[in-house]
N, C-alpha and C. Protein backbone atom coordinates (compact mmCIF):
# COMPACT_ATOMS: atom_id res chain seq x y z
N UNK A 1 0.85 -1.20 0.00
CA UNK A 1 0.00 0.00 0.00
C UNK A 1 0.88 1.24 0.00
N UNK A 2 0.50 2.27 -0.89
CA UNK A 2 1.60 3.58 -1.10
C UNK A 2 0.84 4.40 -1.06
N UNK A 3 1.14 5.30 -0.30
CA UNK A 3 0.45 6.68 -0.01
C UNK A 3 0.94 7.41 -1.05
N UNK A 4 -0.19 8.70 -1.55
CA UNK A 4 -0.21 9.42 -2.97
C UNK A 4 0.25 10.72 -2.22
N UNK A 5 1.65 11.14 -2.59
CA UNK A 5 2.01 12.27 -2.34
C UNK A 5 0.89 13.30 -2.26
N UNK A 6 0.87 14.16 -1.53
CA UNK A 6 -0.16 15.45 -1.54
C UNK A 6 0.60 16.62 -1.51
N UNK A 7 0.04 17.12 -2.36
CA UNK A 7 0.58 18.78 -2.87
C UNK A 7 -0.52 19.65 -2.41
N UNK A 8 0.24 21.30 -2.08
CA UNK A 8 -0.84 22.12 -1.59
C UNK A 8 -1.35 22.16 -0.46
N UNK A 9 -0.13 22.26 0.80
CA UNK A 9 -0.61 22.03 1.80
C UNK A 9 -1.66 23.10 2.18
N UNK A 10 -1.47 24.20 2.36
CA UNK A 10 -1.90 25.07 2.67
C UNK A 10 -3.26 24.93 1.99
N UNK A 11 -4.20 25.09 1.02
CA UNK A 11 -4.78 24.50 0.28
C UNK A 11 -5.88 23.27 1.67
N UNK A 12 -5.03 22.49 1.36
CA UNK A 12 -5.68 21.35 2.00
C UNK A 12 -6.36 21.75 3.91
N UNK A 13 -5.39 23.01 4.40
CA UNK A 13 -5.45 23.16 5.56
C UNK A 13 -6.89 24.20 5.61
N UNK A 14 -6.88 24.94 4.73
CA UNK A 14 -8.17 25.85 4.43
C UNK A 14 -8.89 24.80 4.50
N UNK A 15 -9.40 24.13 3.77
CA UNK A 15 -10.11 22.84 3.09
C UNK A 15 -10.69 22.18 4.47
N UNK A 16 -9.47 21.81 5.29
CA UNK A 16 -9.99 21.23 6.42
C UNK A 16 -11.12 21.92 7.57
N UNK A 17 -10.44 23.52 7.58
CA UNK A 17 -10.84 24.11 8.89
C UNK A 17 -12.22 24.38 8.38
N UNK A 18 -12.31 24.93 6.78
CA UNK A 18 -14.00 24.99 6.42
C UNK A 18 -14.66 24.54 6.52
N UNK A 19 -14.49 22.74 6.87
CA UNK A 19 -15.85 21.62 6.87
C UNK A 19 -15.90 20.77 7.93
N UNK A 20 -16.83 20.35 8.42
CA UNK A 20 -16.91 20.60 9.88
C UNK A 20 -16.60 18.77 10.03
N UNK A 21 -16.70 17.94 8.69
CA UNK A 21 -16.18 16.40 9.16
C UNK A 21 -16.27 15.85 7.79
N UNK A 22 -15.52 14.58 7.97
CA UNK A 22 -15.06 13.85 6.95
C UNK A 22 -15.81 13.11 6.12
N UNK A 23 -16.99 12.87 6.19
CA UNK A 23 -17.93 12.01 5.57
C UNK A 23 -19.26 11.88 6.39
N UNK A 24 -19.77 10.81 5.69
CA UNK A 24 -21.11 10.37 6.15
C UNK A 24 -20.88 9.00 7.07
N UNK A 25 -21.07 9.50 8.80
CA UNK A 25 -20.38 8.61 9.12
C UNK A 25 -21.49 7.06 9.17
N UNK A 26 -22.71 7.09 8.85
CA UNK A 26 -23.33 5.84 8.77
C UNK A 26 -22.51 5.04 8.01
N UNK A 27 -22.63 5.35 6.43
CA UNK A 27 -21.32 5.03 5.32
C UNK A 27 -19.87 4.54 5.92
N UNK A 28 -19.19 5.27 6.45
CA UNK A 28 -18.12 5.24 7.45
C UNK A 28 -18.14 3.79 8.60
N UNK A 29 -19.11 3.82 9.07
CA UNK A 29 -19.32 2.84 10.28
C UNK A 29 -19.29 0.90 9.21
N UNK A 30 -19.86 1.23 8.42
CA UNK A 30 -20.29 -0.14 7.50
C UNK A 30 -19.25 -0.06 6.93
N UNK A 31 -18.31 0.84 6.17
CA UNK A 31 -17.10 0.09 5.80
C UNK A 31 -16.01 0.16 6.94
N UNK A 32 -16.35 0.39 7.66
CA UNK A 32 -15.13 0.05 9.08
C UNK A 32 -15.80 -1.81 9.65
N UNK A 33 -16.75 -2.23 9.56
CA UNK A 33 -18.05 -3.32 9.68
C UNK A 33 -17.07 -4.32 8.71
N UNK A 34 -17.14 -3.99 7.60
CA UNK A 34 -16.83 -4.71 6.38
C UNK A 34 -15.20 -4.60 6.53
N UNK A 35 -14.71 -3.97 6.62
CA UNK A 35 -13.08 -4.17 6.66
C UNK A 35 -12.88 -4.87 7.70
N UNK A 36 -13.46 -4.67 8.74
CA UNK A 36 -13.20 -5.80 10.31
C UNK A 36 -13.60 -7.03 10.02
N UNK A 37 -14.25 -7.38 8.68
CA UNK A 37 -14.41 -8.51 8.23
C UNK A 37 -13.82 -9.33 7.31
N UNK A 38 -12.50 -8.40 6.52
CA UNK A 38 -11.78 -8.96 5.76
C UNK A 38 -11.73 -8.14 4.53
N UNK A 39 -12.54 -7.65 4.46
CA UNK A 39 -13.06 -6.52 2.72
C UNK A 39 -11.73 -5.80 3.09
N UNK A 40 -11.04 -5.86 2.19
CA UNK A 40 -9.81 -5.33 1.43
C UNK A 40 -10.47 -3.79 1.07
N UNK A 41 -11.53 -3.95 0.27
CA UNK A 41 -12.16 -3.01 -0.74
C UNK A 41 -12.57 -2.00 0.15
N UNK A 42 -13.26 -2.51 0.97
CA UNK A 42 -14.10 -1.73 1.69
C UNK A 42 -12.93 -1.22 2.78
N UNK A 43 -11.72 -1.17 3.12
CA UNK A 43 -10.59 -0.52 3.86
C UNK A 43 -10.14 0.43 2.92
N UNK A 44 -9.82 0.18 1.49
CA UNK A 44 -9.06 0.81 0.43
C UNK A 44 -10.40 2.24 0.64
N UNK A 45 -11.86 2.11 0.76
CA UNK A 45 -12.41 3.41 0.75
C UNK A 45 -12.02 3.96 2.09
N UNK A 46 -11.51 3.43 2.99
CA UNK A 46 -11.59 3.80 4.51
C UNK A 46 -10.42 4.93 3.85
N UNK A 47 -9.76 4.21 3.40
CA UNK A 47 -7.87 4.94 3.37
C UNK A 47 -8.01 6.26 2.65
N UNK A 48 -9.02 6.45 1.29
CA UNK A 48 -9.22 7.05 0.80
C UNK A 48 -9.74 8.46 1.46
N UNK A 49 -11.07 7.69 2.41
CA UNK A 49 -11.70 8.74 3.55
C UNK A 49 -10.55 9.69 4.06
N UNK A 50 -9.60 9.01 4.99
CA UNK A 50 -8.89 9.36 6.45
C UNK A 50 -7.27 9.91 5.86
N UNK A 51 -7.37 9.28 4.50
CA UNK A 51 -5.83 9.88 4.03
C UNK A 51 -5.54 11.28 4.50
N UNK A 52 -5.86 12.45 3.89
CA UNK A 52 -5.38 14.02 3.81
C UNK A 52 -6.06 14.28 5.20
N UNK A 53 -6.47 13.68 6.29
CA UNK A 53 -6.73 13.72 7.80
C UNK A 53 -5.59 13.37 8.27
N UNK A 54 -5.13 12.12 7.97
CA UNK A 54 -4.21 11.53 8.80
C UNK A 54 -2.63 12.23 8.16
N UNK A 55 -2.61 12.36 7.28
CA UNK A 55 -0.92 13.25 6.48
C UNK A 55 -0.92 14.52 7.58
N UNK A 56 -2.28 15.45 7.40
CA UNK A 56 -1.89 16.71 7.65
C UNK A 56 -1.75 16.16 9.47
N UNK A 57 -2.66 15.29 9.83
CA UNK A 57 -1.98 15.58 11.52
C UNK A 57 -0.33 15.33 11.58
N UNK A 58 -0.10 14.18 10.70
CA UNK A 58 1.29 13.92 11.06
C UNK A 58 2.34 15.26 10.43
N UNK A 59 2.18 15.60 9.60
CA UNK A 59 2.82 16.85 8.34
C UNK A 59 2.66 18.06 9.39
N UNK A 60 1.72 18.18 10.77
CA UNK A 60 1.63 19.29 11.65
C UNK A 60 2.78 19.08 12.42
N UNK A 61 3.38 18.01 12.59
CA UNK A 61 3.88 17.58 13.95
C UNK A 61 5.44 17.34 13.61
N UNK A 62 5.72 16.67 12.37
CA UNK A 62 6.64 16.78 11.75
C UNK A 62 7.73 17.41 10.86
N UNK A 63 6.44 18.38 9.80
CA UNK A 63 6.81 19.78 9.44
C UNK A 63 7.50 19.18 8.12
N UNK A 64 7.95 17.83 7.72
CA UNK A 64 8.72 17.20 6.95
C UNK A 64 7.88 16.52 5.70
N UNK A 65 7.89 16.67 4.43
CA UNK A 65 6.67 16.04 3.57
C UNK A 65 6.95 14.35 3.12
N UNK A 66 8.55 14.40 3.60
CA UNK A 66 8.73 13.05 3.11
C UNK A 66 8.99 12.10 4.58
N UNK A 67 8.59 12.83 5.81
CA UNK A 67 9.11 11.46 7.04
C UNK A 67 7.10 11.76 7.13
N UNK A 68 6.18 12.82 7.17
CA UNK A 68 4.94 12.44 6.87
C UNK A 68 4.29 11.59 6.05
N UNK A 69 4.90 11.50 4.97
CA UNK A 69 4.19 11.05 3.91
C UNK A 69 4.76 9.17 4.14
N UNK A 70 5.92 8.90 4.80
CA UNK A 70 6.56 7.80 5.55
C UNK A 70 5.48 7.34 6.65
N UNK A 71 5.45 7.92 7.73
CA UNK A 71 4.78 7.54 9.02
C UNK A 71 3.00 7.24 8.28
N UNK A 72 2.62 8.19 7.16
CA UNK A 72 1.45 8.14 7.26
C UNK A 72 1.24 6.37 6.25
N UNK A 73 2.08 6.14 5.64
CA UNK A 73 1.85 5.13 4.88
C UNK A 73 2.11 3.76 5.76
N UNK A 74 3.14 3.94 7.10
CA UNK A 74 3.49 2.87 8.06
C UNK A 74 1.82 2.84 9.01
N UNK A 75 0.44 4.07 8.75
CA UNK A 75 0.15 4.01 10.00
C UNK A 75 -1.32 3.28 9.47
N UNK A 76 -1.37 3.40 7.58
CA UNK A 76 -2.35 2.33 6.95
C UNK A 76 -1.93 0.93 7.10
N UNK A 77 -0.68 0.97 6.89
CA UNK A 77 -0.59 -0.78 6.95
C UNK A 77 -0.76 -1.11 8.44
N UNK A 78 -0.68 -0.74 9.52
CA UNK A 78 -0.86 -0.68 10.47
C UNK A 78 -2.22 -1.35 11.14
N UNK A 79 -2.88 -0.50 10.50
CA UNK A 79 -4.24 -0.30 11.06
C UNK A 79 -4.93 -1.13 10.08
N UNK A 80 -4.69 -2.09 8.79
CA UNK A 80 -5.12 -2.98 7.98
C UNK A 80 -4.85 -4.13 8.67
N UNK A 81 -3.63 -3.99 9.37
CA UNK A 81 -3.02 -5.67 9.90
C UNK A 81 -3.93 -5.80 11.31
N UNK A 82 -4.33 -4.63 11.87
CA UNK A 82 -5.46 -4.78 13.35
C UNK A 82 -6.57 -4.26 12.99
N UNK A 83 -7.00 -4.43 11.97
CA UNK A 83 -8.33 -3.82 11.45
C UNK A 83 -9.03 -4.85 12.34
N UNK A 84 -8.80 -6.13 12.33
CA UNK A 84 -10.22 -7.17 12.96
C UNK A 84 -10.52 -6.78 14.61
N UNK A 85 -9.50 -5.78 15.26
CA UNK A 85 -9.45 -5.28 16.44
C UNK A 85 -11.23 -4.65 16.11
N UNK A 86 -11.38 -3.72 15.44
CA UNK A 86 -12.00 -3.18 14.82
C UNK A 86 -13.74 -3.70 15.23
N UNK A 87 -14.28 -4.72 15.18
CA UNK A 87 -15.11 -5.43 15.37
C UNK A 87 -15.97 -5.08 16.24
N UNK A 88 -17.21 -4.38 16.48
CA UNK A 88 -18.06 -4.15 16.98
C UNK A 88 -17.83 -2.97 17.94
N UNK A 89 -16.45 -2.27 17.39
CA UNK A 89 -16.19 -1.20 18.13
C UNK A 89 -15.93 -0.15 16.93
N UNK A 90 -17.50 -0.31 16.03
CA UNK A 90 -16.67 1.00 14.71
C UNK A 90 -16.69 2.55 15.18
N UNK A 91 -17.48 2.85 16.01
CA UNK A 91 -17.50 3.82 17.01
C UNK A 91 -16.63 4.80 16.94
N UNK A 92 -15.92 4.03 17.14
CA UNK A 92 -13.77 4.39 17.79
C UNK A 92 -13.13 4.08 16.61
N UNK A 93 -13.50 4.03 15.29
CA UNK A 93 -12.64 3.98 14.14
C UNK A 93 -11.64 4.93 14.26
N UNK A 94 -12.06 6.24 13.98
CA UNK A 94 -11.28 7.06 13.94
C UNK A 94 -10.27 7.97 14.70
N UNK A 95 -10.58 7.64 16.14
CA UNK A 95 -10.25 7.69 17.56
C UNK A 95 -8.74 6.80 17.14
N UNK A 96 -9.09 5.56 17.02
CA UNK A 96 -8.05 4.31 17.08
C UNK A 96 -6.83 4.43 16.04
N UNK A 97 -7.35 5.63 14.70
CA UNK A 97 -6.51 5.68 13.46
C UNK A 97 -6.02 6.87 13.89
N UNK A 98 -6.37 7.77 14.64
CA UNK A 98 -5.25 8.65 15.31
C UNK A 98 -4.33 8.41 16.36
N UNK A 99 -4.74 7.71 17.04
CA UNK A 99 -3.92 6.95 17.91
C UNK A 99 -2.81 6.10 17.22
N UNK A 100 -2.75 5.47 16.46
CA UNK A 100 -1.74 4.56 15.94
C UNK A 100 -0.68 5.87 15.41
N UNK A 101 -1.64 6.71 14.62
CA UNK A 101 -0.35 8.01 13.98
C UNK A 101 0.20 8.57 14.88
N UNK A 102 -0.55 8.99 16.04
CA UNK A 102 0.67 9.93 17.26
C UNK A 102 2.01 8.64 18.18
N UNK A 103 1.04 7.49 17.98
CA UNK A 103 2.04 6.61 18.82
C UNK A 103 3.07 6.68 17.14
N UNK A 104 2.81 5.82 16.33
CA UNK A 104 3.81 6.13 14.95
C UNK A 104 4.50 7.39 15.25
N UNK A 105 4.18 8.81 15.19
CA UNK A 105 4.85 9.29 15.44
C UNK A 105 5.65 9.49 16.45
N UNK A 106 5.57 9.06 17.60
CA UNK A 106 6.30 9.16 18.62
C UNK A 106 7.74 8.18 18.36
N UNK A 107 7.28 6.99 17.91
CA UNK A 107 8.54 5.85 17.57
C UNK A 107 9.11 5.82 16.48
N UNK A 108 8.62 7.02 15.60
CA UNK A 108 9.86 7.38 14.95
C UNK A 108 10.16 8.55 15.05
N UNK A 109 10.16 9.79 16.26
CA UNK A 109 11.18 10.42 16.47
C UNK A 109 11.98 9.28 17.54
N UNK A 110 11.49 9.00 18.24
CA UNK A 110 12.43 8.43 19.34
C UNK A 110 13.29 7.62 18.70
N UNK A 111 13.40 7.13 17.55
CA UNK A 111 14.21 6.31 16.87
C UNK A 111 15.72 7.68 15.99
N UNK A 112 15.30 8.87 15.96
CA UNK A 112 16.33 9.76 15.36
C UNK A 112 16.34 10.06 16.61
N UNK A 113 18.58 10.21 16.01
CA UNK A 113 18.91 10.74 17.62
C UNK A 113 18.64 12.29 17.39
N UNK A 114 18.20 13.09 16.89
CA UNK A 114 18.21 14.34 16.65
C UNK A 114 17.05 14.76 15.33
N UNK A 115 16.40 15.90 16.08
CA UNK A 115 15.48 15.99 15.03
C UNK A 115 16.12 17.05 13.61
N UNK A 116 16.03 16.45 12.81
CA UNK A 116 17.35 17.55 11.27
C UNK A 116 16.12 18.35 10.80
N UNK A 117 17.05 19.67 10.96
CA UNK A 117 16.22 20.88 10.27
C UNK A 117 15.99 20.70 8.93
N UNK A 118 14.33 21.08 8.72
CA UNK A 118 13.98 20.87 7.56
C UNK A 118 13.45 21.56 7.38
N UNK A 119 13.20 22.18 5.70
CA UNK A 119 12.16 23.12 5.31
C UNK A 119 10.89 22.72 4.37
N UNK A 120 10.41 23.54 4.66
CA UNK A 120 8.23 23.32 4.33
C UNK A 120 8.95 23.47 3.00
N UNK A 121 8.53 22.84 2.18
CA UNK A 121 8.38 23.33 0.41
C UNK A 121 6.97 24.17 0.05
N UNK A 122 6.93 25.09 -0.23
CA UNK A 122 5.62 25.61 -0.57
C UNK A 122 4.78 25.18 -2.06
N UNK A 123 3.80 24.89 -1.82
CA UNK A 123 3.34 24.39 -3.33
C UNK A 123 2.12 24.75 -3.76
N UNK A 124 1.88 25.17 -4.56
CA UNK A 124 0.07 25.54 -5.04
C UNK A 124 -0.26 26.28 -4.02
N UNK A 125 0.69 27.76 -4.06
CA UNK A 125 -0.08 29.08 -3.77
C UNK A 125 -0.85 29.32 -4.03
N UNK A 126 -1.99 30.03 -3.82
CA UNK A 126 -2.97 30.78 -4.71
C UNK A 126 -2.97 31.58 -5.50
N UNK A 127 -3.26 31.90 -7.14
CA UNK A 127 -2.53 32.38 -8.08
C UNK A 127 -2.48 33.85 -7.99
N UNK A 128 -2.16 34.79 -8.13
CA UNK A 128 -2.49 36.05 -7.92
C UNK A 128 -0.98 37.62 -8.69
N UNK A 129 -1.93 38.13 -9.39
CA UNK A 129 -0.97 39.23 -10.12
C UNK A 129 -0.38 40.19 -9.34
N UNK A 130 -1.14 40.15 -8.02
CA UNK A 130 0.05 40.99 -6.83
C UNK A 130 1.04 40.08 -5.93
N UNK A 131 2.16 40.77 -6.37
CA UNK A 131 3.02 39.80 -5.56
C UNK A 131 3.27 40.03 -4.47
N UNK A 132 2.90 41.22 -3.86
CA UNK A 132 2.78 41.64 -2.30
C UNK A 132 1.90 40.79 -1.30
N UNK A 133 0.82 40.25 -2.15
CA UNK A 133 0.03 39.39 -1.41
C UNK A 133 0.46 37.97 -1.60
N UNK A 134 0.67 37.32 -2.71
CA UNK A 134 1.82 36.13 -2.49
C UNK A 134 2.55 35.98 -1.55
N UNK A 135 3.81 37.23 -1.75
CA UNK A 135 4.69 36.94 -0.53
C UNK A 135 4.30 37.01 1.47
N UNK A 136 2.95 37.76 0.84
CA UNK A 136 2.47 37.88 2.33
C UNK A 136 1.36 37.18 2.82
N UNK A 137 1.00 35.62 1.78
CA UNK A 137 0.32 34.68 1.97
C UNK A 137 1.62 33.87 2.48
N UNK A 138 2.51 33.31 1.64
CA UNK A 138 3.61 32.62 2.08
C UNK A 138 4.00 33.14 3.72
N UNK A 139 4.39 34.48 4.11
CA UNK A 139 4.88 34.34 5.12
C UNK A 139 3.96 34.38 6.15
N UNK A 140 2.53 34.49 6.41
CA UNK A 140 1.87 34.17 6.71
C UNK A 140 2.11 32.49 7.67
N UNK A 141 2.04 31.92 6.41
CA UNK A 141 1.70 30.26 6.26
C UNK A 141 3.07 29.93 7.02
N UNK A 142 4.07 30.55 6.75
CA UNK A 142 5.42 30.03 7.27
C UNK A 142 5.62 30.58 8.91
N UNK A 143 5.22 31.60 9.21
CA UNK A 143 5.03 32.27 10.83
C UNK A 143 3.92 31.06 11.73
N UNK A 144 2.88 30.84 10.82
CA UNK A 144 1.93 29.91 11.79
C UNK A 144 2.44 28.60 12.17
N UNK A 145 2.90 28.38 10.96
CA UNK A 145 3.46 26.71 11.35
C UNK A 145 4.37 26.65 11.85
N UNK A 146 5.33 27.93 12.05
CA UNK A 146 6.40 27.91 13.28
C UNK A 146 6.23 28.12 14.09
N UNK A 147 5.34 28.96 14.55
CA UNK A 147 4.34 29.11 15.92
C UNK A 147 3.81 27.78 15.98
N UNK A 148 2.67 27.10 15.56
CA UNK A 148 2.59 25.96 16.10
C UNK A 148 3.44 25.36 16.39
N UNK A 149 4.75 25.07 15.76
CA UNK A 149 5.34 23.74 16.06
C UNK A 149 6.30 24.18 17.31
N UNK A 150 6.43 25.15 17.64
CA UNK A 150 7.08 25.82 19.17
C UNK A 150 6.10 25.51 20.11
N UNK A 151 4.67 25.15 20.18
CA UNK A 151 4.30 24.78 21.29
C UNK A 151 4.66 23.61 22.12
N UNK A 152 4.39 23.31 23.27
CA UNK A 152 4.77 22.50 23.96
C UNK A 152 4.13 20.86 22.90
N UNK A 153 4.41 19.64 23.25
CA UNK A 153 3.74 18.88 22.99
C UNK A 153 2.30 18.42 22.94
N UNK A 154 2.03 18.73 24.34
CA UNK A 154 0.50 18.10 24.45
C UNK A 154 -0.25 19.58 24.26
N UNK A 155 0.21 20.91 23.65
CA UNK A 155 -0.65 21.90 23.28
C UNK A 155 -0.49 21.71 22.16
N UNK A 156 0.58 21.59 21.69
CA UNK A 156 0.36 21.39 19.44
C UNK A 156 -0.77 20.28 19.14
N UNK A 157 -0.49 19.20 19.94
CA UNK A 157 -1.54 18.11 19.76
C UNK A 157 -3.09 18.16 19.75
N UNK A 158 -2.82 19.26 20.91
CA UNK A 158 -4.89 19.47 20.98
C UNK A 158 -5.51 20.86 20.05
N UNK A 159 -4.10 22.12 19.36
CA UNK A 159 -4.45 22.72 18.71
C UNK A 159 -4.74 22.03 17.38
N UNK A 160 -3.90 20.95 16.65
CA UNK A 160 -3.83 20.58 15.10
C UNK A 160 -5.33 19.64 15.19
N UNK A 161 -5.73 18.93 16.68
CA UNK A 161 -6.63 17.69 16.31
C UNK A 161 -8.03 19.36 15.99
N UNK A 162 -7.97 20.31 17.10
CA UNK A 162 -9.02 21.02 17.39
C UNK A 162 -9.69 21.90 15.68
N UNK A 163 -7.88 22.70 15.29
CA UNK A 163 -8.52 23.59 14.68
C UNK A 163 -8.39 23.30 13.32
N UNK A 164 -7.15 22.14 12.62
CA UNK A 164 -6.47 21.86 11.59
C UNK A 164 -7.59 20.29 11.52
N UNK A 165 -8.48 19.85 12.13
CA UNK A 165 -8.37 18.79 11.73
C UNK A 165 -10.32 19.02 12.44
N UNK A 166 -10.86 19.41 12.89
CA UNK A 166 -11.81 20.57 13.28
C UNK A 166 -13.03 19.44 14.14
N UNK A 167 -12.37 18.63 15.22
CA UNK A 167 -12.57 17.76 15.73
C UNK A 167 -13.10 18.65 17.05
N UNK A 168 -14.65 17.92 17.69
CA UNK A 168 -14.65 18.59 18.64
C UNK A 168 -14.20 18.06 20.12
N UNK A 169 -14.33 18.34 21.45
CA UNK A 169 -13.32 18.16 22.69
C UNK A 169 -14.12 16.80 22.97
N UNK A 170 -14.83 16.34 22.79
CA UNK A 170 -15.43 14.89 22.99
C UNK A 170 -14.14 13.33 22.08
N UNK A 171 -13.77 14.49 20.99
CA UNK A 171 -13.28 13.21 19.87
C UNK A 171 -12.03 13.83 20.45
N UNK A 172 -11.34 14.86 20.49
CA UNK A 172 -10.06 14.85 21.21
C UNK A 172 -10.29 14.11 22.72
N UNK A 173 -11.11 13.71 23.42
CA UNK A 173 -10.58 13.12 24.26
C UNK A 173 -11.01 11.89 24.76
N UNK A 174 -11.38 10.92 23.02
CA UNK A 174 -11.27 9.81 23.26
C UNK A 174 -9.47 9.34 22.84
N UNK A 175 -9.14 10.24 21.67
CA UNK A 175 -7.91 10.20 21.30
C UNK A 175 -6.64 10.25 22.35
N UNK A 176 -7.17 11.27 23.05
CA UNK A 176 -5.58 11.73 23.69
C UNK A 176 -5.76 11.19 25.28
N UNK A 177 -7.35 10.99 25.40
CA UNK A 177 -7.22 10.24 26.98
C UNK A 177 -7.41 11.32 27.92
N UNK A 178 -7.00 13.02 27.63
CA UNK A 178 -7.38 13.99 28.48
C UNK A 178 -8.76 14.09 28.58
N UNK A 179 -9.31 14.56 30.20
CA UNK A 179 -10.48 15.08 30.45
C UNK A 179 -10.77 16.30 29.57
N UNK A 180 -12.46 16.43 29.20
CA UNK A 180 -12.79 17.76 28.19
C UNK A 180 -12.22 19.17 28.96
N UNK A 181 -11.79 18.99 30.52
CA UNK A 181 -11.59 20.36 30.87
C UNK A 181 -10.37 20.72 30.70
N UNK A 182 -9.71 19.34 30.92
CA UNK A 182 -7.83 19.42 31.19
C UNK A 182 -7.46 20.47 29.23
N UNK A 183 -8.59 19.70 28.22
CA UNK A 183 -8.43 19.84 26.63
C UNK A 183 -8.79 21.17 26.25
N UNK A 184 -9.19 21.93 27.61
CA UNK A 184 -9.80 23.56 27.43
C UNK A 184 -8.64 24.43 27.95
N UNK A 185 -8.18 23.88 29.13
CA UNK A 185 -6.80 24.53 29.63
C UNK A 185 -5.59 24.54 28.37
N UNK A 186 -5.36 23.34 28.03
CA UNK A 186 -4.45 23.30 27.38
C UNK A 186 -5.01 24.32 25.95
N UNK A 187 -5.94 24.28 25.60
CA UNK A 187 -6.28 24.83 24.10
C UNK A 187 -6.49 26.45 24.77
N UNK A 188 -6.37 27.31 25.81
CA UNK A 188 -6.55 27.83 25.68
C UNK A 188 -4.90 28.53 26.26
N UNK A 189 -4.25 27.99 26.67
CA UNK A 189 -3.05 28.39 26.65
C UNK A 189 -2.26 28.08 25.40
N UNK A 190 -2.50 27.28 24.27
CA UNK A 190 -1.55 27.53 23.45
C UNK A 190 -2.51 28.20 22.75
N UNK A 191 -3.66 28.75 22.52
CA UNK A 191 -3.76 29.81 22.14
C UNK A 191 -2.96 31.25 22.08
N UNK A 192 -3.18 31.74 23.83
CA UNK A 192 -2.11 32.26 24.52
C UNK A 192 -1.26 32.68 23.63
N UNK A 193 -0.50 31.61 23.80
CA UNK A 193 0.80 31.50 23.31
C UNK A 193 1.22 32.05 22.03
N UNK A 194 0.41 31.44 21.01
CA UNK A 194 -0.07 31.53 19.35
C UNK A 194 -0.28 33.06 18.99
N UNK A 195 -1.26 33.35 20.04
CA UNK A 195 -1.61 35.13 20.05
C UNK A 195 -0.53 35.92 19.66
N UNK A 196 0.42 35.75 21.26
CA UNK A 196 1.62 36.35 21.56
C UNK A 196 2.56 36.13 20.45
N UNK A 197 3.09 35.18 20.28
CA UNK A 197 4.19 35.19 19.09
C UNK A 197 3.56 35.45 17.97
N UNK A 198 2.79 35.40 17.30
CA UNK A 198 2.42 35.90 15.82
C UNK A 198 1.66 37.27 15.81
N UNK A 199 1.70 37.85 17.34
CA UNK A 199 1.73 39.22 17.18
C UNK A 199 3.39 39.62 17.52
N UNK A 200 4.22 39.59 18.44
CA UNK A 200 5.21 40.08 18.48
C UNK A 200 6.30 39.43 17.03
N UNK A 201 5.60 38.80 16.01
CA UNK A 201 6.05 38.82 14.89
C UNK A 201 5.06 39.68 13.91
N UNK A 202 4.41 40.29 14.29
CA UNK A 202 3.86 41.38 13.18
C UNK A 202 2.77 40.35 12.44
């Protein structure tokens, strides 16, 4: 199974915060039903569903398009080989497919002894004959995602599931295991935070 490069992040991140969820989850529940049963087919639509969900959480956390586009393809085969886990708990499909990506991600930083500076490639700007606003869409896009990724751990985690991925504090905290209040503290201090540096960066 090979994950299809995705271009346009930025693009995709608009995309996300505009719509409030990923499908029709009746639809959703029956092929999570049918894949816990062996349907190949009926997983291949799952993957299709949860793909550009599951890249951009990891692509938030990583910042890297090719150790994302890595972890996210280790976290389908993953979740195909314990799909039969799956079984009368479709509920928690998607709960369980974020969970495998943050633990994935965790065991492969802990596997680099050092995290190597890398840079965002920008791709499929939005087209435009002023280049004042280009360059000040780009740096935009490049200030936020460095602000996010300076937050602490367990605040980047509950900002990307909250606002990048537009999950509400019930589904963050079947995922992350925090109480809905502990998921208000934290979201509202790396807010905070977010405020402060991308105003004292103009």
């Amino acid at each position: 199974m090979k994950v299809i490069r995705i271009t346009g992040e930025e693009d995709s991140i608009r995309r996300a915060i505009a719509t409030a969820g990923i499908g029709d989850q009746s639809e959703i529940l029956a092929l999570v039903g049918r894949a816990a049963g062996g349907d190949i087919d009926a997983f291949g639509d799952l993957y299709s569903i949860y793909l550009d969900p599951i890249y951009r959480y990891v692509f938030y956390h990583v910042k890297d398009k090719m150790t994302a586009e890595d972890i996210t393809e280790e976290v389908f085969i993953k979740a195909w080989k314990a799909i039969d886990s799956c079984k009368g708990k479709e509920q928690t499909f998607s709960s369980w497919l974020y969970r495998i990506a943050h633990n994935q991600m965790v065991d492969k930083l802990r596997s680099t002894q050092k995290r190597q500076a890398v840079e965002v490639r920008k791709q499929s700007l939005p087209e435009t004959s002023d280049i004042e606003k280009e360059i000040e869409a780009r740096l935009e896009w490049e200030q936020t995602l460095e602000a996010i990724s300076c937050l602490p751990k367990k605040q980047k985690q509950i900002i990307i599931l909250k606002f990048v991925e537009g999950m509400d504090n019930r589904e963050i905290e079947r995922i992350t295991g925090k109480s809905q209040n502990s998921i208000r503290v934290l979201q509202m201090r790396a807010l905070s935070t977010l405020c402060q540096r991308l105003h004292k960066e103009g």
